[in-house]
C-alpha atoms as a PDB file:
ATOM      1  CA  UNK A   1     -11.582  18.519 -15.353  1.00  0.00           C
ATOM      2  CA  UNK A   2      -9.892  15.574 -14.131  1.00  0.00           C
ATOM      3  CA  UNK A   3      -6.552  16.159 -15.157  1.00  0.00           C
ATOM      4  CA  UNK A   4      -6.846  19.686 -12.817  1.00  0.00           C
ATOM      5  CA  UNK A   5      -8.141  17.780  -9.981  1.00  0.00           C
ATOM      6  CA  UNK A   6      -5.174  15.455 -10.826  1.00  0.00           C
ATOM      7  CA  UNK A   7      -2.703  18.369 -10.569  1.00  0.00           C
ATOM      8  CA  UNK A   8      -3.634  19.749  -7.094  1.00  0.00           C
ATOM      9  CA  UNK A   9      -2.648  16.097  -5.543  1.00  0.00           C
ATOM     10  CA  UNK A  10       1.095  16.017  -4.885  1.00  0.00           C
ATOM     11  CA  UNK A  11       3.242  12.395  -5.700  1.00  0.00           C
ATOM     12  CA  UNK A  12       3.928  11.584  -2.549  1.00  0.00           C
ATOM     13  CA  UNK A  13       0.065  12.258  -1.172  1.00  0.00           C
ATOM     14  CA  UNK A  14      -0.846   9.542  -4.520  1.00  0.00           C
ATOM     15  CA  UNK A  15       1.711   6.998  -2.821  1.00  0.00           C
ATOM     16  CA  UNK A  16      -0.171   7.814   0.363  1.00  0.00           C
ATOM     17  CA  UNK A  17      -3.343   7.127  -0.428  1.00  0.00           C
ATOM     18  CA  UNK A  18      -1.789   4.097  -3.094  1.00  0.00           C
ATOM     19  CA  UNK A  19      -0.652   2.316   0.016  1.00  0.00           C
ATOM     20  CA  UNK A  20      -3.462   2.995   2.117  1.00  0.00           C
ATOM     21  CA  UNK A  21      -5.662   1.295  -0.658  1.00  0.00           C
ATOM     22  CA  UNK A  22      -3.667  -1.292  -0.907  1.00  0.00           C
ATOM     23  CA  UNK A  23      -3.844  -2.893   2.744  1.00  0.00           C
ATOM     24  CA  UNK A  24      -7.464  -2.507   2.695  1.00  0.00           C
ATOM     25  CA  UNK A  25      -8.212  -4.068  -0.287  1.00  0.00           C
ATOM     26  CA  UNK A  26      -5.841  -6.517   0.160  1.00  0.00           C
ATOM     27  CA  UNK A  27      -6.217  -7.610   3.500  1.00  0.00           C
ATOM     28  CA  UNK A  28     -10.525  -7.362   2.824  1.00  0.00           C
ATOM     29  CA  UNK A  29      -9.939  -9.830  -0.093  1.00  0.00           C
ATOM     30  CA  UNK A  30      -7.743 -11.827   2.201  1.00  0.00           C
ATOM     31  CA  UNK A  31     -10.166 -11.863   4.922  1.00  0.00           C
ATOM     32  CA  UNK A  32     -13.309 -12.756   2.597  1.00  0.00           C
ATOM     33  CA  UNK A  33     -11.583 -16.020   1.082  1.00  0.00           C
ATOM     34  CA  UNK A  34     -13.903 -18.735   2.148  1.00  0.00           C
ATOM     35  CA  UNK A  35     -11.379 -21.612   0.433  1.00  0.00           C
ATOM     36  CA  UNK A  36      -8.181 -20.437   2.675  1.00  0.00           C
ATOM     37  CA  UNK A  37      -7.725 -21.647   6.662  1.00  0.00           C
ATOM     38  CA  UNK A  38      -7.528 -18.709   9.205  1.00  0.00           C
ATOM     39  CA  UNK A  39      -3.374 -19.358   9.580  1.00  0.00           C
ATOM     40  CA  UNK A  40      -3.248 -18.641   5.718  1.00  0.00           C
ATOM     41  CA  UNK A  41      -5.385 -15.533   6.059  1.00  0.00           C
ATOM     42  CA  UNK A  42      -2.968 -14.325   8.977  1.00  0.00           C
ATOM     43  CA  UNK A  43       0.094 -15.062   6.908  1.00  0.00           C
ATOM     44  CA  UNK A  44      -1.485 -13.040   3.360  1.00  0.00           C
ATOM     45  CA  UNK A  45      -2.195 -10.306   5.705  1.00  0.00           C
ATOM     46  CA  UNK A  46       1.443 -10.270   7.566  1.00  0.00           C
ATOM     47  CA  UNK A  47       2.939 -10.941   3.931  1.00  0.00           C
ATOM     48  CA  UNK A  48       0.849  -7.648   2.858  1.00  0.00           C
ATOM     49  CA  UNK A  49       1.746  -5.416   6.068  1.00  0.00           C
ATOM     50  CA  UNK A  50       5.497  -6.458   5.366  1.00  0.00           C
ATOM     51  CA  UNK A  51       5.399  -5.845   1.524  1.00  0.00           C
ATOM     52  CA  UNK A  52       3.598  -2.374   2.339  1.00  0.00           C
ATOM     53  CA  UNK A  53       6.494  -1.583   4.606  1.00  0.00           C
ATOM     54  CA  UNK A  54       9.464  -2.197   2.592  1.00  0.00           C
ATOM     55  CA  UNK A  55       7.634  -0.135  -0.038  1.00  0.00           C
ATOM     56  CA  UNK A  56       7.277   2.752   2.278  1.00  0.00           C
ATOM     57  CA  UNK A  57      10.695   2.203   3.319  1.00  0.00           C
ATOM     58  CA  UNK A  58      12.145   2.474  -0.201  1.00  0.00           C
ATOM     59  CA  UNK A  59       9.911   5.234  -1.478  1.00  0.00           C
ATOM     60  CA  UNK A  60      11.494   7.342   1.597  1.00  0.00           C
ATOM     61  CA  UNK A  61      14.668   6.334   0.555  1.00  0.00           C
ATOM     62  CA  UNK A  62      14.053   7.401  -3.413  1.00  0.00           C
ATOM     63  CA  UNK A  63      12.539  10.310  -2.873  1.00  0.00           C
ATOM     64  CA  UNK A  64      13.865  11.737   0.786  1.00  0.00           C
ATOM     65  CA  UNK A  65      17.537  10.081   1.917  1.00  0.00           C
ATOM     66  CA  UNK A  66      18.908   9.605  -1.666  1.00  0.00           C
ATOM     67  CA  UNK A  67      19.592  13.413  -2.353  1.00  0.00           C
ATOM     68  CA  UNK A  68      21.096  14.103   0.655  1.00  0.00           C
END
């Protein structure tokens, strides 16, 4: 049963939904860290955003711009 619900969600919709899961876990975790100062918090959650972004960047480029 899983394996069909599996199979009607595309690879790029799982990167999608990868990323999206990502920044909010990520910058909820960051955010919830009573032993880090507010600056650090701001620069996890920039360093997250940015890492997030070059991802997305090079999965377009893999997957979209590379054939062509």
């Amino acid at each position: 049963m899983i394996a069909h619900i599996f199979s009607l969600i595309s690879f790029q919709e799982i990167g999608y939904i990868i990323g999206i899961a990502v920044i909010m876990f990520g910058c909820t975790a960051v955010m919830q860290n009573p032993f880090i100062s507010i600056g650090k918090k701001i620069l996890w959650v920039l360093t997250i955003l940015l890492l997030n972004w070059i991802g997305l960047l090079w999965y377009y480029y893999t997957y979209y711009m590379k054939d062509k």
